[in-house]
Protein backbone atom coordinates (compact mmCIF):
# COMPACT_ATOMS: atom_id res chain seq x y z
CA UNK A 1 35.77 2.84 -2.17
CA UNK A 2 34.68 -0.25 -4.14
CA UNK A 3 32.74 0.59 -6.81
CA UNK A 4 31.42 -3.05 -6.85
CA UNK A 5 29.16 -2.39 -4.37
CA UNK A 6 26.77 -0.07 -6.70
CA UNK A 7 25.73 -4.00 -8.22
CA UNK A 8 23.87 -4.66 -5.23
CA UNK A 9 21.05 -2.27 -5.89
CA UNK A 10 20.32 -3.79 -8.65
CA UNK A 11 16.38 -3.01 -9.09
CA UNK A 12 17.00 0.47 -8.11
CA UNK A 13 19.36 0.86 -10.65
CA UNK A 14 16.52 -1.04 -12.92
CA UNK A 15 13.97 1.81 -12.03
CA UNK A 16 16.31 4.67 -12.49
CA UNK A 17 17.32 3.41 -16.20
CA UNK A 18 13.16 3.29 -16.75
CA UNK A 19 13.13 7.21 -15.29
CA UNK A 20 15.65 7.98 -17.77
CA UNK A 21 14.28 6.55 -20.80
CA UNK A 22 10.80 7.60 -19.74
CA UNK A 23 11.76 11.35 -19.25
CA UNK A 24 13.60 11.15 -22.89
CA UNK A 25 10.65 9.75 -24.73
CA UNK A 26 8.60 12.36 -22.89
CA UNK A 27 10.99 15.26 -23.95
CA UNK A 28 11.42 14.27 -27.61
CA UNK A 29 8.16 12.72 -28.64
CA UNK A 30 5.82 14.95 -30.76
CA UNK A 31 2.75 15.64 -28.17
CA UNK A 32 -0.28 13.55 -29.87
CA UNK A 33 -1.57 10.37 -29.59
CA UNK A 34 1.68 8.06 -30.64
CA UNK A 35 3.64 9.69 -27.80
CA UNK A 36 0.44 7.75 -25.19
CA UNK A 37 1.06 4.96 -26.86
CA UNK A 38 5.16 5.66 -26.65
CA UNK A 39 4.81 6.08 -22.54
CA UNK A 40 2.90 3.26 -21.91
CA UNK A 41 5.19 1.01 -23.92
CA UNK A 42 8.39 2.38 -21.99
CA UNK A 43 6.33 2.57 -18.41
CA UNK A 44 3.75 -0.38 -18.24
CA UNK A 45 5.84 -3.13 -20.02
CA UNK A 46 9.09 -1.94 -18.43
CA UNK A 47 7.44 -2.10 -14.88
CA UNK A 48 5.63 -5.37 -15.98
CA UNK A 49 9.02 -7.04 -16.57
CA UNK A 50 10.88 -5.55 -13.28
CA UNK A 51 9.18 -8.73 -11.03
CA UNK A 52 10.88 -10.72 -13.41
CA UNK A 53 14.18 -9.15 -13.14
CA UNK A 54 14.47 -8.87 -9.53
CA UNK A 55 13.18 -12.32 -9.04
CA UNK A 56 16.18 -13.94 -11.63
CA UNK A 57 19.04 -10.96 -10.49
CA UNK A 58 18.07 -9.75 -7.11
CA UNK A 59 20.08 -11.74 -4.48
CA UNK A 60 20.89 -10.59 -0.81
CA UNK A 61 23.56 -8.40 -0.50
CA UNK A 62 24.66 -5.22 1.15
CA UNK A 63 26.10 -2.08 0.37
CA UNK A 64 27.79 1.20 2.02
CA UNK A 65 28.84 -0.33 5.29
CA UNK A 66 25.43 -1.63 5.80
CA UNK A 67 22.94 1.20 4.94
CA UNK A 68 21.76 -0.70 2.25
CA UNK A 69 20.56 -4.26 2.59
CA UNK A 70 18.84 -6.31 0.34
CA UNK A 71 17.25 -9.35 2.44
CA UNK A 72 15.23 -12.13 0.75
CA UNK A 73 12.23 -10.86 1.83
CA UNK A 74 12.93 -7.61 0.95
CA UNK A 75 13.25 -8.39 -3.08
CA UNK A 76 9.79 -10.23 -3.08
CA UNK A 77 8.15 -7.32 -1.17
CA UNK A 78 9.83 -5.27 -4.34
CA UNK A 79 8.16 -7.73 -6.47
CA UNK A 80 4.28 -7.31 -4.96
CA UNK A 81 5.24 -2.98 -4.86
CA UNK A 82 6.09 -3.53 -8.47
CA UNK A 83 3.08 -6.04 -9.67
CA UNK A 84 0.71 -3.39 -7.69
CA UNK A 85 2.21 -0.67 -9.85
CA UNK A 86 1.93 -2.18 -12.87
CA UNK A 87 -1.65 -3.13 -11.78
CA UNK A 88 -2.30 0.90 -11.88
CA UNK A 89 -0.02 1.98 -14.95
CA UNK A 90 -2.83 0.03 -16.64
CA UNK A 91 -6.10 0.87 -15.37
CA UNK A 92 -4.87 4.23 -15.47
CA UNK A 93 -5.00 3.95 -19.15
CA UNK A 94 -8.58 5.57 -19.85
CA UNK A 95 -8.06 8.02 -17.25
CA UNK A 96 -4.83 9.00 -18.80
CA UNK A 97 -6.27 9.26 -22.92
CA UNK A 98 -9.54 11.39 -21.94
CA UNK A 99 -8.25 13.84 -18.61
CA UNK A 100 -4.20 14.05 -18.74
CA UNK A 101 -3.48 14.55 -22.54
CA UNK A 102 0.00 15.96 -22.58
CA UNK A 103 0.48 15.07 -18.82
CA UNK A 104 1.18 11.26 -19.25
CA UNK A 105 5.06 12.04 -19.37
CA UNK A 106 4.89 13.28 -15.84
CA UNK A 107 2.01 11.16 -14.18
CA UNK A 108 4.52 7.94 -15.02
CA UNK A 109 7.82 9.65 -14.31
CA UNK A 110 6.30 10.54 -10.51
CA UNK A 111 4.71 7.04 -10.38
CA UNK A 112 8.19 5.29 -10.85
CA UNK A 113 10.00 8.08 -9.03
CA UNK A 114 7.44 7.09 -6.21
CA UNK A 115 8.43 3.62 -6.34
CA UNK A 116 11.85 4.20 -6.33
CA UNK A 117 11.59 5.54 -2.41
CA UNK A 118 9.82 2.42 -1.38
CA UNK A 119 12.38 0.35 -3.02
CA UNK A 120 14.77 2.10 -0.88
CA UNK A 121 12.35 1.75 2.25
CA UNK A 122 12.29 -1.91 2.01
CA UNK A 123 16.08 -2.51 1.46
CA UNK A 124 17.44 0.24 4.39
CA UNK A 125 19.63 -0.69 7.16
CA UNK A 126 20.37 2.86 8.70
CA UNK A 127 17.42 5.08 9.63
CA UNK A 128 19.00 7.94 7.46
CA UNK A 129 18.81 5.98 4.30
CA UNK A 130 15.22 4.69 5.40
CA UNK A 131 13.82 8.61 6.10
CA UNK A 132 15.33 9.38 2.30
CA UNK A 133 13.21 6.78 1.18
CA UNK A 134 10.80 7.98 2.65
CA UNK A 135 10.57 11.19 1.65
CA UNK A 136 11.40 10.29 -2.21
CA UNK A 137 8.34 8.17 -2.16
CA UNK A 138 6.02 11.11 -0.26
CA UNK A 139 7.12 13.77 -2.65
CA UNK A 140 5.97 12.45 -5.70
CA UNK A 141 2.94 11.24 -4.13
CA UNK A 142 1.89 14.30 -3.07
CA UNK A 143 2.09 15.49 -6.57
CA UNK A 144 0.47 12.85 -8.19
CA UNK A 145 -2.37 13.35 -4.91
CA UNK A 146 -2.41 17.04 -7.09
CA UNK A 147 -2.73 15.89 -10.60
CA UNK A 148 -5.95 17.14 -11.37
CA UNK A 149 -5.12 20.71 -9.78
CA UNK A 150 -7.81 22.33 -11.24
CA UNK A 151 -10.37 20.25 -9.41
CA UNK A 152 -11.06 22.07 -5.91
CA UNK A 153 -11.26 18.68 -4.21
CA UNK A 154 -7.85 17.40 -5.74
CA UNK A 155 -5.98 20.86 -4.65
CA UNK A 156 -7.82 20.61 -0.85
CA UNK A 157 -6.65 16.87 -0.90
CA UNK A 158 -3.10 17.35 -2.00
CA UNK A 159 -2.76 20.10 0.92
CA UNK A 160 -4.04 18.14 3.50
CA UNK A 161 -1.81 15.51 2.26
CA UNK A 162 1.34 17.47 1.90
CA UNK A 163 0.91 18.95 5.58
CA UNK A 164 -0.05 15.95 7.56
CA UNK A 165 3.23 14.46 5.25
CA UNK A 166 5.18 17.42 6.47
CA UNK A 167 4.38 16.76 10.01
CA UNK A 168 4.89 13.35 10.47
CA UNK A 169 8.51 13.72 8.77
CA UNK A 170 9.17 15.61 10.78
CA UNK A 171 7.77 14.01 13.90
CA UNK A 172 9.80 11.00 13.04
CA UNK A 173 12.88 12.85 12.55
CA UNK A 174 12.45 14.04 15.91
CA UNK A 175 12.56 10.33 17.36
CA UNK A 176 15.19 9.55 15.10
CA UNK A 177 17.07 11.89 16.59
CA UNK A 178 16.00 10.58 20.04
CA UNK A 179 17.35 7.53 18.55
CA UNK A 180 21.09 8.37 17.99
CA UNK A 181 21.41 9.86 21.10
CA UNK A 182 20.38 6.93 23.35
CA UNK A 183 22.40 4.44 21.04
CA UNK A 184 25.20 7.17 19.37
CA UNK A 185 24.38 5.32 15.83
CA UNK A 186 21.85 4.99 13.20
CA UNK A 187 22.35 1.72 11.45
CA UNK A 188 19.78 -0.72 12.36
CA UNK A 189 22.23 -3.60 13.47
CA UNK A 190 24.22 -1.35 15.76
CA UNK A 191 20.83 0.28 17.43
CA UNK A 192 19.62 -2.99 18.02
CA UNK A 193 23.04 -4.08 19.91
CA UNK A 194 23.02 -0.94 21.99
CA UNK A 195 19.16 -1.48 22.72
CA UNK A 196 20.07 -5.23 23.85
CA UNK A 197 23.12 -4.11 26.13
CA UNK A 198 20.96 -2.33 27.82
CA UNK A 199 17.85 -4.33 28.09
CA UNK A 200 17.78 -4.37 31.59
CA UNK A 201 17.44 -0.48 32.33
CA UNK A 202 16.16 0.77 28.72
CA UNK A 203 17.26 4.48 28.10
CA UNK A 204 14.52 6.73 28.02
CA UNK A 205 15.66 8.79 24.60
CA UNK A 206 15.50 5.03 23.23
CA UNK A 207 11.90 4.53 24.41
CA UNK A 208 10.80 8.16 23.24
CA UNK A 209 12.17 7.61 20.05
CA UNK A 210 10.30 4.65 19.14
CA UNK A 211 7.27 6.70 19.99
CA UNK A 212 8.12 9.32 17.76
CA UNK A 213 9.16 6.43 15.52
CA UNK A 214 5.99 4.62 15.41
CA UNK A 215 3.61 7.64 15.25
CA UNK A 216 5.31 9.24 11.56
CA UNK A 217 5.24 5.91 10.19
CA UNK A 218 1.61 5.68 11.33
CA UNK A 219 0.40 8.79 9.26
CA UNK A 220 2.08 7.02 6.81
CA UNK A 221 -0.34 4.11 7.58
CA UNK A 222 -3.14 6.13 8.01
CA UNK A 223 -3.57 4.23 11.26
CA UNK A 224 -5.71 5.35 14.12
CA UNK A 225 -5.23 8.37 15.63
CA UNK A 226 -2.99 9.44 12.77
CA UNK A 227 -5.61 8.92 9.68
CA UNK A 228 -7.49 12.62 9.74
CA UNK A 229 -6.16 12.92 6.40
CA UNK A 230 -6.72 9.94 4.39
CA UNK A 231 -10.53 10.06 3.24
CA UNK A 232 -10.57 13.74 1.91
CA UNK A 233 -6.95 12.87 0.17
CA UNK A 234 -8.63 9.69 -0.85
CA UNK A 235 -11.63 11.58 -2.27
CA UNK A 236 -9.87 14.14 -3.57
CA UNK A 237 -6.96 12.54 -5.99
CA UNK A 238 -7.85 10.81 -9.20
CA UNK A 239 -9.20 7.36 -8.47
CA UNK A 240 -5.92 5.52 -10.30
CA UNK A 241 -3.79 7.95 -7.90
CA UNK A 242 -5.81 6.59 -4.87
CA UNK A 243 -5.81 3.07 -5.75
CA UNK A 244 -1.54 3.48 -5.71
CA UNK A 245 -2.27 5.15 -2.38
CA UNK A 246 -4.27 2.38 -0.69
CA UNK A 247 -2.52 -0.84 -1.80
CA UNK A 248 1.01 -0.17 -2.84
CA UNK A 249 2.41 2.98 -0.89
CA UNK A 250 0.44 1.31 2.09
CA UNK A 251 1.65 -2.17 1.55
CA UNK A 252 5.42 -0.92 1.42
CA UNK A 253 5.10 1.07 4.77
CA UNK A 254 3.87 -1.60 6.47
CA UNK A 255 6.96 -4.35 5.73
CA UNK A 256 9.11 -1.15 6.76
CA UNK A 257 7.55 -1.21 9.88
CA UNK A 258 7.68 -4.62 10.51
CA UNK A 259 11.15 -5.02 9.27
CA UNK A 260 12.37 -1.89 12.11
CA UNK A 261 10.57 -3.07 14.86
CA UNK A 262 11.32 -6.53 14.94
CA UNK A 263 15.03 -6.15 13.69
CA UNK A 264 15.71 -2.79 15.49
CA UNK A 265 13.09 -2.83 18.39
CA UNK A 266 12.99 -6.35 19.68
CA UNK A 267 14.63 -4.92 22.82
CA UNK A 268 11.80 -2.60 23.33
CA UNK A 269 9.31 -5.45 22.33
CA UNK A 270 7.44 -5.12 26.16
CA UNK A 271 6.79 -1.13 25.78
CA UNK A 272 5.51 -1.43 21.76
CA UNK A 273 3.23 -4.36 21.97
CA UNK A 274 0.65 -2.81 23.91
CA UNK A 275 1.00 0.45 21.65
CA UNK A 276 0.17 -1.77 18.63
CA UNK A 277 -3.00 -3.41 20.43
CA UNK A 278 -4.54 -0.02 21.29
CA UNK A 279 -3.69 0.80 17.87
CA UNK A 280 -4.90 -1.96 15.80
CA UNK A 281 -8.30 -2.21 17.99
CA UNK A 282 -8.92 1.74 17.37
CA UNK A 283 -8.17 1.36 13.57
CA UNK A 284 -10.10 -1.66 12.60
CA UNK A 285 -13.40 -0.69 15.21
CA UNK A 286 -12.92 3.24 14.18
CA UNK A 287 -12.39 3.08 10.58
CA UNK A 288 -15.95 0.21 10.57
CA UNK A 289 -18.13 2.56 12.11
CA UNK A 290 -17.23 5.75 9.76
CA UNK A 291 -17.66 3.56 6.60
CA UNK A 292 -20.64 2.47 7.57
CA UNK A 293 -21.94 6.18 7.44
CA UNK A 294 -19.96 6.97 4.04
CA UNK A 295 -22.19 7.95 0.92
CA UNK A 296 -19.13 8.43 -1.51
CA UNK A 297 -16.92 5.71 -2.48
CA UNK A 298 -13.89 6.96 -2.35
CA UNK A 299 -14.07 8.26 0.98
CA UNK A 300 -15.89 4.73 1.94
CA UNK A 301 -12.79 2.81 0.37
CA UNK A 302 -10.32 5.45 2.71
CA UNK A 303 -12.11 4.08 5.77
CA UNK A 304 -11.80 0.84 4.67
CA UNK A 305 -8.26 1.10 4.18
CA UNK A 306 -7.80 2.73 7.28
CA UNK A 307 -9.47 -1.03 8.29
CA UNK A 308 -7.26 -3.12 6.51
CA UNK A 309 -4.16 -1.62 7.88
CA UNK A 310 -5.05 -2.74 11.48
CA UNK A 311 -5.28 -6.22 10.00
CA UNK A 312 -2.46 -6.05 8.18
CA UNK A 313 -0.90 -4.65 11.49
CA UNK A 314 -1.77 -7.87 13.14
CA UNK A 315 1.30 -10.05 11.25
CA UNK A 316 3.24 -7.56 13.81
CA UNK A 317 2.01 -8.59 16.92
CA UNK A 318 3.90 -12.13 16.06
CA UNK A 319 7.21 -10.55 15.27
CA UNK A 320 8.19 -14.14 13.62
CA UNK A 321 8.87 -15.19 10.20
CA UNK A 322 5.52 -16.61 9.61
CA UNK A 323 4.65 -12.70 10.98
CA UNK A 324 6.26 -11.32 7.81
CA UNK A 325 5.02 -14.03 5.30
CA UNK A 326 1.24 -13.16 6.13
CA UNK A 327 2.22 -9.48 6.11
CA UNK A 328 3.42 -9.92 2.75
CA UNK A 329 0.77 -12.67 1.76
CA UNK A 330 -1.58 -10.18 2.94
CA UNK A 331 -0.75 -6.60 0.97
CA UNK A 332 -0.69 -9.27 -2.32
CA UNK A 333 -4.07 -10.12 -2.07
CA UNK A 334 -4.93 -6.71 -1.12
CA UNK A 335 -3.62 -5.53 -3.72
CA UNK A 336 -5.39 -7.23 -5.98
CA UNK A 337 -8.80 -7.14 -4.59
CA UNK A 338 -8.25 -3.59 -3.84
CA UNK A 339 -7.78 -2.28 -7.41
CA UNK A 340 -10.24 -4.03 -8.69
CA UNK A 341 -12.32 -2.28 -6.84
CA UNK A 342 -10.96 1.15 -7.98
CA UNK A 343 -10.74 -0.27 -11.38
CA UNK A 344 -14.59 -0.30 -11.68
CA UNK A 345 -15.11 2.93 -9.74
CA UNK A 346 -12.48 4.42 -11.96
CA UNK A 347 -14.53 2.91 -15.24
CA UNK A 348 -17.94 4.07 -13.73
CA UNK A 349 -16.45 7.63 -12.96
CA UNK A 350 -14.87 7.63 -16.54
CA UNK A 351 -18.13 6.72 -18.66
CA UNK A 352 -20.75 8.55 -16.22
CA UNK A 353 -19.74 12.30 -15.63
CA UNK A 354 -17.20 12.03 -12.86
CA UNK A 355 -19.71 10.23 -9.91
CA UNK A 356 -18.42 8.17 -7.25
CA UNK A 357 -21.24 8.40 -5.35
CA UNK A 358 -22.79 5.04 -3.94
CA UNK A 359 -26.38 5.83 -4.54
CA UNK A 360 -25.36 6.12 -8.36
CA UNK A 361 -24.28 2.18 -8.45
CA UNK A 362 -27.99 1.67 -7.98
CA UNK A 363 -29.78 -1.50 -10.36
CA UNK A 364 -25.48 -1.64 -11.72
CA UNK A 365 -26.13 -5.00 -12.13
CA UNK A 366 -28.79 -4.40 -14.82
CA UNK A 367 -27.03 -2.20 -17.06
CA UNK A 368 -23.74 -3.80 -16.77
CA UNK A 369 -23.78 -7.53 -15.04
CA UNK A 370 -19.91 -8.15 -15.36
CA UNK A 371 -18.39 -5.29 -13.92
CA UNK A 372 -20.65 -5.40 -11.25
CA UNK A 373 -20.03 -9.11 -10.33
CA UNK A 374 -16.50 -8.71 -10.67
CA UNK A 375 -17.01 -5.71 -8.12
CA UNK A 376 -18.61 -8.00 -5.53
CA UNK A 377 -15.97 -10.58 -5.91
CA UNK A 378 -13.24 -8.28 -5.05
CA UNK A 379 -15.15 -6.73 -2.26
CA UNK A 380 -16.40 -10.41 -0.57
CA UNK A 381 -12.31 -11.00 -0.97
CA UNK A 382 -11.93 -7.96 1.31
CA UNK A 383 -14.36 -8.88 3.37
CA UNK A 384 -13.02 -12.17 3.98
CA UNK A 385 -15.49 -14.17 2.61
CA UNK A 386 -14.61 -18.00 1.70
CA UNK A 387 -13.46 -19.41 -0.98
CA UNK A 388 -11.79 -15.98 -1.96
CA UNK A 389 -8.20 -15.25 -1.23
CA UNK A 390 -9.17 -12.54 1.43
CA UNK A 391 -10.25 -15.19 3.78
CA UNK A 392 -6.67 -16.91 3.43
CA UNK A 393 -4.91 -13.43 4.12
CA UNK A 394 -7.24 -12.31 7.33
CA UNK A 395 -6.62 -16.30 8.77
CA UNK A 396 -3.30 -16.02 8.46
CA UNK A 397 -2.60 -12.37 10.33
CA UNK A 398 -5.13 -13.95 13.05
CA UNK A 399 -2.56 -16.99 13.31
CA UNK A 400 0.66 -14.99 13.41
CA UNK A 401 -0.85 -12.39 16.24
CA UNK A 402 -2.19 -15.86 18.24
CA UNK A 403 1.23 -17.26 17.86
CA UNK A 404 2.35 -14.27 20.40
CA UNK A 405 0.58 -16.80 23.28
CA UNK A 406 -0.97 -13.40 25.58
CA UNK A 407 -4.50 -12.67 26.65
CA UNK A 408 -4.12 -9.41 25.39
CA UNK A 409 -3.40 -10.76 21.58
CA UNK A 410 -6.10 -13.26 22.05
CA UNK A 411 -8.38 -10.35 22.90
CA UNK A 412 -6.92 -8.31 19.84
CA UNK A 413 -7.77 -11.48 17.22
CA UNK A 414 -11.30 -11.53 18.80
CA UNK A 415 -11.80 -7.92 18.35
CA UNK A 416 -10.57 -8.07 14.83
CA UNK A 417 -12.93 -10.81 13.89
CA UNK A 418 -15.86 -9.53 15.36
CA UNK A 419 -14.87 -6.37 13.13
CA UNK A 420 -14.95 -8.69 10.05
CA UNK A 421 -18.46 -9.37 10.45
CA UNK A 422 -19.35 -5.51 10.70
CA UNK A 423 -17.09 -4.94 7.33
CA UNK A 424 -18.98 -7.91 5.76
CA UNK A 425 -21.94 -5.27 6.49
CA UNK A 426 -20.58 -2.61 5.11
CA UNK A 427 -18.79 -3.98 1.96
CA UNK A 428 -22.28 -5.87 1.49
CA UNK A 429 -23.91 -2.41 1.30
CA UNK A 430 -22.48 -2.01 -2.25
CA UNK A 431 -23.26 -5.26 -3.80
CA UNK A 432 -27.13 -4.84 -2.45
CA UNK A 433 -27.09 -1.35 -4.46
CA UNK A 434 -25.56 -3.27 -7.21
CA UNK A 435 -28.14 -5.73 -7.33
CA UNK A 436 -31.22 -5.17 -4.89
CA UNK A 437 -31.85 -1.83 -5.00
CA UNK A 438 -33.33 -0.17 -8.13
CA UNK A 439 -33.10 3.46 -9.82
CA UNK A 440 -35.31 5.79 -12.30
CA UNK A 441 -31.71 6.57 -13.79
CA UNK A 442 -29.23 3.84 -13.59
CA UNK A 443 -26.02 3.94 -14.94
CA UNK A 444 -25.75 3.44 -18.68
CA UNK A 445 -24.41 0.59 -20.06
CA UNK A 446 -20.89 1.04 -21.46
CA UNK A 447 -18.01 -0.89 -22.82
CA UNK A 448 -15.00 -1.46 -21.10
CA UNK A 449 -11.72 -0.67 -23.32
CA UNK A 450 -8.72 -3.60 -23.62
CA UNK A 451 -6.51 -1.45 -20.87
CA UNK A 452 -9.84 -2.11 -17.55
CA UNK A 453 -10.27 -5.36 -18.92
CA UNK A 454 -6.49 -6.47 -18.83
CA UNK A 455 -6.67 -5.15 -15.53
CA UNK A 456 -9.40 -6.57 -14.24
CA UNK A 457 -8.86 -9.91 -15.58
CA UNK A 458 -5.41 -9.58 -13.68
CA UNK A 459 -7.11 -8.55 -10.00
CA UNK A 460 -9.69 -11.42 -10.28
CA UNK A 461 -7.44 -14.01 -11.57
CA UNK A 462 -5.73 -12.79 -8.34
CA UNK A 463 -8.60 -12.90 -6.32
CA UNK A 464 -9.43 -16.49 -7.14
CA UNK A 465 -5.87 -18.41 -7.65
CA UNK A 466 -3.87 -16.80 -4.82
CA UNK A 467 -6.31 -18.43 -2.09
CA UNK A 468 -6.13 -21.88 -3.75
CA UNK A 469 -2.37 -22.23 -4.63
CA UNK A 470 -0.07 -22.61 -1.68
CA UNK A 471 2.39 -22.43 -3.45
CA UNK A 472 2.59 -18.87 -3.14
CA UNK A 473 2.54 -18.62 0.35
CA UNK A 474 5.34 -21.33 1.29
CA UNK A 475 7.49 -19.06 -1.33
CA UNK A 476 6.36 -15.98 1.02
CA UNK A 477 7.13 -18.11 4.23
CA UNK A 478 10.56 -19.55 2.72
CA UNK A 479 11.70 -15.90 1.59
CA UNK A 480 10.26 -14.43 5.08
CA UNK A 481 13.68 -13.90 6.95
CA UNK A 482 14.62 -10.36 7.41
C-alpha cells in the first residue's frame, strides 16, 4: 500500500489536527472564562485560516483506488463549507458565553466533526465512502440540533431530526444497494460505465436505485415531499445551530447531488429530469405559501430554506459546468445573506428573553436602526432584489436550467420566477414590521458585542461585493469541472 496517498486528503487531515487540539484544550483547560476564550482561539481562527490552506495546498488528486477524489471544484466548495462555518463559530459567540458555559468544548468539537463528513461528501468517488460522509456529518448534527436538551422544543426537534435522518439513510442505502446490483460496483466512474453500456435497455435495479438515491439525499435537502421535518428542527435548535443547518450542511448536499447525478447518472439523465421539475416546482411554490402563514421566524426562515433549495436545485437541470459554478456561486451568497439573517435573530433572541417571534420585531427600526437595516439588506439579497448579490445568484440558476433548451425547463424557470415575486412578499413582511408597523413594547435598544458585529460586517460585505465583482464567479466557472 502506498502510504503517499494519505497526502491527498490534505484538508481532512487539516480538520482532524483542529479536532485534536480542540478536544485537548477542552480536556486540560481549567473550566472558566480563559478556557472560552482558549476554544475560540483554537476553533474560529483555525477554521478561519483552513480557506486559505486548501486554496494554496489543495490540488486534485485521488486516493484508495478512486474512492477518494479531490476535483477542482470540489476544494472551492470546501472553501465556501469552511467560510460558512467560520461565519457561525463567530456569531455563535454570545450564544456560547451566556447559555453553553462549560459546553463550548463540545459545541465546536461536533461543529468541526460535522464538517469533516461534508468534506468527505464533496471529495467521494464510491457511494460507500460518500454514505460515511454522510452519516459523520448527520451524527453530529443531530447532536448539536440537541444542544439545548433541556428546552422541550430543542429535545422534540432533535427527535424529529434524528428519525427522519434515520430513515432516509436508510432509504438511500436501500438504492445503493439497488445500485451494485444492476452495475456489480460502487465507485462512481465504474457505475457510470456500466450505466452507459447499457443505455439502450437501462436495468431496472439501476433506475430504482436512483429513486431511492435521490429521495435520502432529498431529506437531506429538505426538498419537497421530503421536508416534514425541517421547520420544527429549525425552530427547535439554537438559532447558531440552525443557521449551520440552512446554509452550510444544505449547501454541501446539494454539490453532492449535483456532482452524482451528472457524473454517475448522466445515463439515466431522461428518467431524473422530470423527477427534478416536479420537485423543484413543489419546493419553491410549497415552501412560499407556508411562509407566508408563519408567525415565528425560525420556522418562517425553514420554509424559506425549503425555497431556496428548489432554486439552488435549478443549476441541476443544466448538468453543465456553468450548472455547477451557479450552484456553487449560489450557496456563497446564500450563505452570507442567510446568516445574517440568523445573526440578528440570534442577537434579538439573546438581548430580549428568548423571542423569535415576528410580531416582536415590531417599530425594530426605532430602537435599533442598524441591525434592522442590515436585516433588510440580507433579506432583499434573498429575495433577489437588484443591486444585491441574490439577484446575481437566482439569474444565474435561471440561465443554467434555460441552457437545458426543453419546454418543460422553460416552464420550470417561469414557475420559479413567478415564485420570486411571492417571496419578495413574504421576506417584505419582515422589513414592514421592522419599519411600518408600530408597538406599545418594542424591543429595547441594545448593543451588539465585537463577535455579531465581526459577523455581520462579514455577511454584508458579502452581500454587497460578491454581486459586483466577477471576479468571483469566473474563479467558480474556471474551477467548475467535476
Amino acid at each position: 500500500m502506498n502510504y503517499g496517498q494519505f497526502l491527498n486528503m490534505v484538508p481532512e487531515y487539516y480538520l482532524v489536527l483542529i479536532l485534536i487540539v480542540v478536544f485537548l484544550a477542552d480536556l486540560f483547560t481549567h473550566k472558566n472564562e480563559k478556557k472560552l476564550d482558549i476554544m475560540y482561539a483554537v476553533a474560529g481562527g483555525l477554521t478561519i485560516v483552513l480557506p486559505v490552506w486548501i486554496a494554496l495546498m489543495a490540488k486534485p488528486a485521488e486516493a484508495f483506488g478512486g474512492m477518494y477524489v479531490a476535483t477542482e471544484a470540489a476544494n472551492v466548495m470546501k472553501i465556501i463549507l469552511s467560510v460558512g462555518t467560520a461565519i457561525v463559530i463567530v456569531m455563535a459567540q454570545p450564544w456560547l458565553q451566556n447559555e453553553v458555559g462549560n459546553k463550548v468544548g463540545e459545541f465546536y468539537e461536533l461543529v468541526i466533526s460535522t464538517l469533516l463528513g461534508m468534506f468527505i461528501m464533496t471529495s467521494s468517488g464510491n457511494f460507500l465512502m460518500f454514505f460515511l460522509g454522510l452519516e459523520m456529518a448527520s451524527v453530529p448534527m443531530a447532536c448539536l440540533v440537541a444542544f439545548d436538551k433541556w428546552k422541550k422544543n430543542s429535545a422534540e426537534g432533535a427527535a424529529k431530526y434524528i428519525l427522519v435522518a434515520t430513515f432516509s439513510s436508510g432509504v438511500m442505502l436501500y438504492g445503493i444497494s439497488f445500485i451494485y446490483g444492476a452495475t456489480g460496483t460502487l465507485y462512481f466512474a465504474d457505475v457510470a460505465n456500466a450505466l452507459t453500456a447499457n443505455s439502450q435497455q437501462p436495468i431496472a435495479l439501476a433506475i430504482m436505485g436512483l429513486v431511492f438515491f435521490f429521495s435520502g439525499l432529498g431529506f437531506k435537502l429538505s426538498l419537497v415531499p421530503f421536508h416534514f421535518w425541517t421547520a420544527d428542527t429549525y425552530e427547535g435548535a439554537p438559532t447558531p445551530v440552525t443557521g449551520y443547518l440552512s446554509v452550510v450542511s444544505k449547501g454541501a448536499a446539494a454539490f453532492a447531488l449535483m456532482m452524482i447525478m451528472v457524473k454517475v447518472f448522466a445515463p439515466l439523465t431522461a428518467y431524473w429530469e422530470y423527477l427534478l421539475y416536479i420537485v423543484i416546482v413543489l419546493s419553491i411554490t410549497i415552501a412560499n405559501l407556508f411562509a407566508i402563514r408563519q408567525k415565528e421566524l425560525k420556522r418562517f426562515m425553514a420554509f424559506s430554506s425549503i425555497s431556496q433549495a428548489g432554486y439552488i436545485m435549478l443549476a441541476v437541470i443544466g448538468s453543465s459546468q456553468m450548472g455547477m459554478a451557479s450552484l456553487m456561486y449560489y450557496v456563497l451568497v446564500y450563505v452570507v445573506a442567510n446568516m445574517a439573517v440568523f445573526t440578528v435573530i440570534s442577537t434579538v433572541e439573546q438581548n430580549n428573553g428568548g423571542t423569535t417571534m415576528m410580531a416582536s420585531y415590531d417599530g425594530f427600526y426605532q430602537t435599533n436602526p442598524k441591525l434592522a437595516f442590515l436585516m433588510t439588506l440580507a433579506l432583499f439579497s434573498l429575495a433577489g432584489i437588484p443591486p444585491f448579490a441574490g439577484m446575481f445568484s437566482k439569474f444565474f440558476v435561471f440561465m443554467a436550467a434555460a441552457q437545458q433548451g426543453s419546454f418543460w425547463a422553460y416552464f420550470v424557470v417561469f414557475i420559479a420566477l413567478i415564485n420570486t415575486v411571492v417571496s419578495l412578499y413574504y421576506y417584505l413582511l419582515i422589513v414592514k414590521a421592522m419599519y411600518i408597523k408600530s408597538s406599545e413594547s418594542p424591543l429595547p435598544t441594545f448593543k451588539t458585542d465585537v463577535n455579531t458585529r465581526l459577523a455581520l460586517a462579514v455577511c454584508t460585505a458579502g452581500i454587497a461585493l460578491l454581486g459586483i465583482c466577477s471576479c468571483i464567479y469566473d474563479w467558480l466557472f474556471a474551477s467548475s469541472v467535476m
